[in-house]
N, C-alpha and C. Protein backbone atom coordinates (compact mmCIF):
# COMPACT_ATOMS: atom_id res chain seq x y z
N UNK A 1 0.85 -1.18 0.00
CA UNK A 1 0.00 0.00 0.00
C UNK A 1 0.89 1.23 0.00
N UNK A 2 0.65 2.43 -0.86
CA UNK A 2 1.25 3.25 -0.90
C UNK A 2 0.46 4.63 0.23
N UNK A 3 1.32 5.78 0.72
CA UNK A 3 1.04 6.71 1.40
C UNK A 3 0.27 7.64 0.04
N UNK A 4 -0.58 7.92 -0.12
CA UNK A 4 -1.09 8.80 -0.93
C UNK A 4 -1.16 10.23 -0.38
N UNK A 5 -0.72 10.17 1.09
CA UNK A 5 -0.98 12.20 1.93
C UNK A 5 0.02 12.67 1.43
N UNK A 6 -0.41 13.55 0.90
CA UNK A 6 0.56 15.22 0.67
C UNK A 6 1.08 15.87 1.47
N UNK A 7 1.55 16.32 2.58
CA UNK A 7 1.85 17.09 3.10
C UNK A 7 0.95 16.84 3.99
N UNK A 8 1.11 15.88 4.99
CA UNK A 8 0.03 15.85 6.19
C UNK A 8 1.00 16.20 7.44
N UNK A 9 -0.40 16.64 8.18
CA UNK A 9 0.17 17.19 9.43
C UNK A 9 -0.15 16.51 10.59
N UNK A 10 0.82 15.94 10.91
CA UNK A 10 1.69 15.09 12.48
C UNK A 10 0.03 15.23 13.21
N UNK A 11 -0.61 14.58 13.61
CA UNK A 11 -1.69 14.28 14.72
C UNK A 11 -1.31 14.57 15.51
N UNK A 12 -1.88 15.32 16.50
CA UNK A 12 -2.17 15.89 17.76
C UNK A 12 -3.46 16.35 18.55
N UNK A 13 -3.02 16.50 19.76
CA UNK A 13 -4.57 16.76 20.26
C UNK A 13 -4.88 18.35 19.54
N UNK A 14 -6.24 18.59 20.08
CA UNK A 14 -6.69 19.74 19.16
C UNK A 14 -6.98 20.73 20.26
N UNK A 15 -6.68 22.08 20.45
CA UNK A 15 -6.95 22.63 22.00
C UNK A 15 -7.16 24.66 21.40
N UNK A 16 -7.19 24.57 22.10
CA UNK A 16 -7.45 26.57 21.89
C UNK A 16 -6.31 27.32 22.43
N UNK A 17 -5.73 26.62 23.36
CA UNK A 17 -4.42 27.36 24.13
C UNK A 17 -3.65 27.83 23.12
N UNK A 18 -2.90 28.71 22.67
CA UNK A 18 -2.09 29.44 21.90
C UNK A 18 -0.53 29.08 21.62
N UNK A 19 0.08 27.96 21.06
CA UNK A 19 1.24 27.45 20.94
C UNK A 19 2.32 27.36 19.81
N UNK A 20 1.66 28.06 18.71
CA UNK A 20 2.54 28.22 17.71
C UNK A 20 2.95 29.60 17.40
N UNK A 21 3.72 30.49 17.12
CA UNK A 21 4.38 31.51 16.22
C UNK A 21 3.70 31.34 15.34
N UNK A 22 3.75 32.64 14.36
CA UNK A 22 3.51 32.93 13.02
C UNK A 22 4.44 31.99 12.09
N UNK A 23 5.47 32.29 12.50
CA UNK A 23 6.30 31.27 11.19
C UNK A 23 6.30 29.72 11.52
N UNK A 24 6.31 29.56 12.69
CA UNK A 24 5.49 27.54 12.89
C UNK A 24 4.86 27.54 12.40
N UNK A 25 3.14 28.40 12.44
CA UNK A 25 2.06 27.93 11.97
C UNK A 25 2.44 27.98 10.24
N UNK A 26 3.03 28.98 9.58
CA UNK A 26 3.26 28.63 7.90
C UNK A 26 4.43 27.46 7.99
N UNK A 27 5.05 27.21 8.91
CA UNK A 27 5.89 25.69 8.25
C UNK A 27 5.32 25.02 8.61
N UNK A 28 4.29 24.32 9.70
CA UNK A 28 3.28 23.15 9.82
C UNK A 28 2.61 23.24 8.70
N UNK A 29 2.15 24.26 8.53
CA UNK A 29 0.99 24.27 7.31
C UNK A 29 1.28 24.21 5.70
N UNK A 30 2.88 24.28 5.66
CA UNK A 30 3.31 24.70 4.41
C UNK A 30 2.29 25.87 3.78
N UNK A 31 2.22 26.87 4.40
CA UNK A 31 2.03 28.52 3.28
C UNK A 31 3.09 29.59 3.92
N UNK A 32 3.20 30.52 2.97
CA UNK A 32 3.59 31.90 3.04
C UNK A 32 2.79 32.57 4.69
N UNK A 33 3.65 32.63 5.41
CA UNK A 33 3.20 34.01 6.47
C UNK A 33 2.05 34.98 6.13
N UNK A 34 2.52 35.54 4.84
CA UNK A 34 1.65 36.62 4.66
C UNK A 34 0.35 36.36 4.35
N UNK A 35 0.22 34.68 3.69
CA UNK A 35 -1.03 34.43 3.00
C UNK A 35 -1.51 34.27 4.79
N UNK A 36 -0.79 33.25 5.74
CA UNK A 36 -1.84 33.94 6.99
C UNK A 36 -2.03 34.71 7.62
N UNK A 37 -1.01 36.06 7.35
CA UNK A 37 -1.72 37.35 7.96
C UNK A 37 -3.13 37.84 7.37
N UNK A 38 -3.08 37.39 5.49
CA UNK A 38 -4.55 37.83 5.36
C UNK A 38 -5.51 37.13 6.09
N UNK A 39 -5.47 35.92 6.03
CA UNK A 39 -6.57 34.92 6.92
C UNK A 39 -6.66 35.52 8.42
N UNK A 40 -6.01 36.06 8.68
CA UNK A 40 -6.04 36.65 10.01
C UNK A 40 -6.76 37.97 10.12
N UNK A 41 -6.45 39.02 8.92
CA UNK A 41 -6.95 40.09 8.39
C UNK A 41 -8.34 39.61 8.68
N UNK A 42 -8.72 38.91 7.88
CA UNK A 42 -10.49 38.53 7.26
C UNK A 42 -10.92 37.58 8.63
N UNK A 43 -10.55 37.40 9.94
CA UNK A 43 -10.90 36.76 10.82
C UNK A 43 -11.40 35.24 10.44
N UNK A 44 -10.58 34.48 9.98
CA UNK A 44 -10.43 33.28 9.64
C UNK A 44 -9.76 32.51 10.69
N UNK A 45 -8.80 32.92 11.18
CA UNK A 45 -8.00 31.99 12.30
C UNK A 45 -7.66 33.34 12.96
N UNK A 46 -7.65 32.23 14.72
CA UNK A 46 -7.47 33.87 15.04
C UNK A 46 -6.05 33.81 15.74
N UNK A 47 -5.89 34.99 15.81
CA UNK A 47 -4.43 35.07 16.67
C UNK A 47 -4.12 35.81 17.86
N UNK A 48 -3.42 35.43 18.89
CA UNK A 48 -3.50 36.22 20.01
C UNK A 48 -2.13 37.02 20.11
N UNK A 49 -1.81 38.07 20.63
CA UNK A 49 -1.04 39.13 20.91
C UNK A 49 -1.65 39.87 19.94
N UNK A 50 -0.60 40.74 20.97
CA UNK A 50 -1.00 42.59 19.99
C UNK A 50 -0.49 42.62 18.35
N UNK A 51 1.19 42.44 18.16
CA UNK A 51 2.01 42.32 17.29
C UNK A 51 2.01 41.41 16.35
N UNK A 52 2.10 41.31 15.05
CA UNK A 52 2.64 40.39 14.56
C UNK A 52 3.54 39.32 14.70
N UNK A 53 4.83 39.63 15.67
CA UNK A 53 5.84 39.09 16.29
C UNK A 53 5.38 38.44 17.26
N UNK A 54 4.15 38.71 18.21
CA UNK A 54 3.46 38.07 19.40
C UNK A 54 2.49 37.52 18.77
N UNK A 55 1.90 36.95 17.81
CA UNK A 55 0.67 36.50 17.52
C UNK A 55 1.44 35.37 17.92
N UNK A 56 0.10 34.24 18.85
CA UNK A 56 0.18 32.69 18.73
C UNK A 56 -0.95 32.48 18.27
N UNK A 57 -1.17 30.73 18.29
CA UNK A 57 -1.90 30.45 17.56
C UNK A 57 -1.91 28.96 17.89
N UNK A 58 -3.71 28.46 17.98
CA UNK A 58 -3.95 27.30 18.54
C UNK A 58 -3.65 26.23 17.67
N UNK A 59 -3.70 25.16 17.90
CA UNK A 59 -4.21 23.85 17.24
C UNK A 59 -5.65 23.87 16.48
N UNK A 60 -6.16 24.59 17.13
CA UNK A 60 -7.72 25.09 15.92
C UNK A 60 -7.31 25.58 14.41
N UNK A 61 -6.46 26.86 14.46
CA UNK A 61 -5.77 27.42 13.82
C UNK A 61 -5.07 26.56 12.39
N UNK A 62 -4.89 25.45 13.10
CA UNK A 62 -4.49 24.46 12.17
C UNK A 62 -5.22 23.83 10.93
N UNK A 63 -6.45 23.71 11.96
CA UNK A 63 -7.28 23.12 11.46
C UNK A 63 -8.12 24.17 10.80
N UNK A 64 -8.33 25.16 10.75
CA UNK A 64 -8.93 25.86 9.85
C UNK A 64 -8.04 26.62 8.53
N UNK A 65 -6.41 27.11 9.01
CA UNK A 65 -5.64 26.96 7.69
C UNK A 65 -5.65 25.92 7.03
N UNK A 66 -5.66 24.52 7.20
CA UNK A 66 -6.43 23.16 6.55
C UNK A 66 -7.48 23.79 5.42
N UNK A 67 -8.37 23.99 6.14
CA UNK A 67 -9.65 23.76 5.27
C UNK A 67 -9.91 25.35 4.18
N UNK A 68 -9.00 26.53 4.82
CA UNK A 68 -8.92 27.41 3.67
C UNK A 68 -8.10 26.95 2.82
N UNK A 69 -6.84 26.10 3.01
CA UNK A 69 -6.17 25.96 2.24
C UNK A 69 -6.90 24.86 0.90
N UNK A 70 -7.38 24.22 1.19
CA UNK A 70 -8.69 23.54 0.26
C UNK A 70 -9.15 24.20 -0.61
N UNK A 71 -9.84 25.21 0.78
CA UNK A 71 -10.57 26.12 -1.05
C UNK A 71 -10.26 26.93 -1.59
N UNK A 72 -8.90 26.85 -1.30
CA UNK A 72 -8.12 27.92 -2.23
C UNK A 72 -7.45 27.04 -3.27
N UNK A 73 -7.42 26.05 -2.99
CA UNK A 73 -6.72 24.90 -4.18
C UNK A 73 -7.70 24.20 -4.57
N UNK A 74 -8.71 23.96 -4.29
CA UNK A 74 -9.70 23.27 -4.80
C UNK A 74 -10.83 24.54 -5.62
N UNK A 75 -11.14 25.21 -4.90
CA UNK A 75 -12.64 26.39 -5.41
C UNK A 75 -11.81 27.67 -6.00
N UNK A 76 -10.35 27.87 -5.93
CA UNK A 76 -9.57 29.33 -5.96
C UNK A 76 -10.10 30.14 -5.52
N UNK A 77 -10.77 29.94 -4.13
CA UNK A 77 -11.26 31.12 -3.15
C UNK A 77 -10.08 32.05 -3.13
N UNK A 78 -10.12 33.48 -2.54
CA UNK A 78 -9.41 34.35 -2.21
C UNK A 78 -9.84 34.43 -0.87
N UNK A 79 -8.79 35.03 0.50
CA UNK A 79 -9.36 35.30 1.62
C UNK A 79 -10.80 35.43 2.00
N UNK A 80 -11.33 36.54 0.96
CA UNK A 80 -12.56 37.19 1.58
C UNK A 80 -13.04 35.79 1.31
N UNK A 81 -12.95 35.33 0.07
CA UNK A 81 -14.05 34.43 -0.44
C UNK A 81 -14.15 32.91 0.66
N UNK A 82 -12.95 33.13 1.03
CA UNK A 82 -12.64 31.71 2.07
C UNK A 82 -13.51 32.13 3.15
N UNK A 83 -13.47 33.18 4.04
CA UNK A 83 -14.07 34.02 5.10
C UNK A 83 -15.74 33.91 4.61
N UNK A 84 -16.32 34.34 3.56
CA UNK A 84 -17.32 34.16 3.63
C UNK A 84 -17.75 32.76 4.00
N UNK A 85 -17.48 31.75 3.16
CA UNK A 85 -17.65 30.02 2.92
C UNK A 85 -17.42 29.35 4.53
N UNK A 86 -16.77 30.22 5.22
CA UNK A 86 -16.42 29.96 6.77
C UNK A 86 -17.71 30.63 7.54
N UNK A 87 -18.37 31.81 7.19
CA UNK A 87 -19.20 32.55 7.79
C UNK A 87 -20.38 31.55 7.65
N UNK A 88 -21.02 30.95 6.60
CA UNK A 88 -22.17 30.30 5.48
C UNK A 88 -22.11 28.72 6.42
N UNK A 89 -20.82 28.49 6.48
CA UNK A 89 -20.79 27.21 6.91
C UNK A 89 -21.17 27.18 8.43
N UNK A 90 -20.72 27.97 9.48
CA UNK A 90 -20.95 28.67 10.43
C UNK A 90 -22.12 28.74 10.69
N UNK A 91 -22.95 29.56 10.03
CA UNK A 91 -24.46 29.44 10.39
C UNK A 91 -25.17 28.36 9.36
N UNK A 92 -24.95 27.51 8.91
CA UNK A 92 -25.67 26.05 8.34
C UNK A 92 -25.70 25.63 10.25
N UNK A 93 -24.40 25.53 10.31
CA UNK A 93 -23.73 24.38 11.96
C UNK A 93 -25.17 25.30 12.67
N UNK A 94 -25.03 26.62 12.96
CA UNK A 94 -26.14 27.34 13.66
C UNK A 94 -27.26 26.82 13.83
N UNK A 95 -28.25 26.93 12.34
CA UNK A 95 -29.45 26.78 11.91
C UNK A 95 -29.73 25.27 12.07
N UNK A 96 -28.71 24.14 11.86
CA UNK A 96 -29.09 23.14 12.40
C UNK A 96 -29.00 22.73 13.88
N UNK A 97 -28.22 23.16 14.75
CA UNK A 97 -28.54 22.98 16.01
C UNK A 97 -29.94 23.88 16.31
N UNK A 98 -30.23 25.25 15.57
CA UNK A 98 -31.64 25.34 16.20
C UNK A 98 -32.76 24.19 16.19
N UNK A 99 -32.47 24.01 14.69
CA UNK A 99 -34.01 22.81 14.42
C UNK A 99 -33.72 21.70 15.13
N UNK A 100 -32.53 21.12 15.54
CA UNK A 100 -32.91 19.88 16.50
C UNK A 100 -33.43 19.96 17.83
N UNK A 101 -32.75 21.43 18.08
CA UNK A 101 -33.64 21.95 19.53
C UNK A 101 -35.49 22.03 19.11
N UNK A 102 -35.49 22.83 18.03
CA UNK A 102 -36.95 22.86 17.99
C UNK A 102 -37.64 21.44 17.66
N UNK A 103 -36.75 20.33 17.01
CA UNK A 103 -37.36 18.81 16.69
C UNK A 103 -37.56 18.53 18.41
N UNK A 104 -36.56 18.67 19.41
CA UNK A 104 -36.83 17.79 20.35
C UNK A 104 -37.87 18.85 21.26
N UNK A 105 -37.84 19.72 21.18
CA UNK A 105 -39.02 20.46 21.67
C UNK A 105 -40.54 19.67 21.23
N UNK A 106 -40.36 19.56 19.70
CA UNK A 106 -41.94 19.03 19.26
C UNK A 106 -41.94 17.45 19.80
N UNK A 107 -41.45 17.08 20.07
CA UNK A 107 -41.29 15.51 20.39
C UNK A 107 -41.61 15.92 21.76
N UNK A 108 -40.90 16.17 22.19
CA UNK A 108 -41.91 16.24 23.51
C UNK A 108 -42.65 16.92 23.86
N UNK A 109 -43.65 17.73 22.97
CA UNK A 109 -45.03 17.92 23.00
C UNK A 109 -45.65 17.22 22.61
N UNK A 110 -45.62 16.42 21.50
CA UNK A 110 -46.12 15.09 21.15
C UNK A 110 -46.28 13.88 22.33
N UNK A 111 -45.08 13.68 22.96
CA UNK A 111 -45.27 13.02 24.07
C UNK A 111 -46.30 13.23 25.33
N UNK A 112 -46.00 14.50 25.63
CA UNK A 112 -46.82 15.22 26.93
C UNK A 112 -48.32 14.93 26.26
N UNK A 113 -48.60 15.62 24.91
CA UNK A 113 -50.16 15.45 24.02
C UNK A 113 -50.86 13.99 24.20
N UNK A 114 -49.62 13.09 24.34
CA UNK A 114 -50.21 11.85 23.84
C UNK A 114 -50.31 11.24 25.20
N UNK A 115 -49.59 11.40 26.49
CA UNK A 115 -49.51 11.28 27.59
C UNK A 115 -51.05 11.72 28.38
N UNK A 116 -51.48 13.08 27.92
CA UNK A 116 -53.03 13.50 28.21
C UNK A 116 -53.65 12.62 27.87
N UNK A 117 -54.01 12.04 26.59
CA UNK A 117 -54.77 11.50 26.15
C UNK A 117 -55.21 10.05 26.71
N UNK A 118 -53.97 9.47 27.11
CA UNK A 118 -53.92 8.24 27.70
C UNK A 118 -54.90 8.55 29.18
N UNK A 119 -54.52 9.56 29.43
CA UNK A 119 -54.97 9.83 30.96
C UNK A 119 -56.77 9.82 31.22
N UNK A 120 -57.33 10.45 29.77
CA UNK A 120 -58.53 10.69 29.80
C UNK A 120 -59.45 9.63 29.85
């Protein structure tokens, strides 16, 4: 069996704490710095410190330069266009956790409804 990954990145746990530099996160990720200062620009991944020189950056971070990096090689998104497709996707995740709240809401009015009925 052959390795068919491109450029995969070493497994690790996944956390929010802030542990990479700017220039780790473009050599884990293989891109240009600057292409993630724009992603950073357009609030795509975020970064903590004031400076450029102080920005860290989680294991999340990773995982979402991942998936811009996709659709920039797969769709030729540009930042904004990546940022939007992140915003869209964002509230799909939203809009479906509402409706399962509102599915299990109706389910158990259905239940309680059908619970009366038994009673009568």
């Amino acid at each position: 069996m052959t390795d068919t990954t491109i450029g995969a990145i070493p497994a690790e746990p996944i956390g929010t704490d802030p542990v990479y530099s700017l220039e780790e996160l473009s050599i884990v990720c293989n891109v240009e710095t600057a292409w993630v200062v724009e992603l950073v620009e357009q609030g795509i991944i975020e970064a903590r410190g004031t400076t450029v020189s102080e920005w860290r950056f989680s294991s999340v971070s990773i995982v979402r330069l991942a998936k811009a990096k996709r659709f920039d090689r797969d769709l030729g998104l540009n930042p904004a266009g990546i940022a939007l497709v992140f915003d869209l996707l964002g509230e799909i995740d939203r809009l479906k956790a509402r409706l399962n709240v509102l599915k299990g809401a109706r389910t158990s009015l259905a239940d309680r409804s059908s619970d009366d009925r038994d009673q009568v």
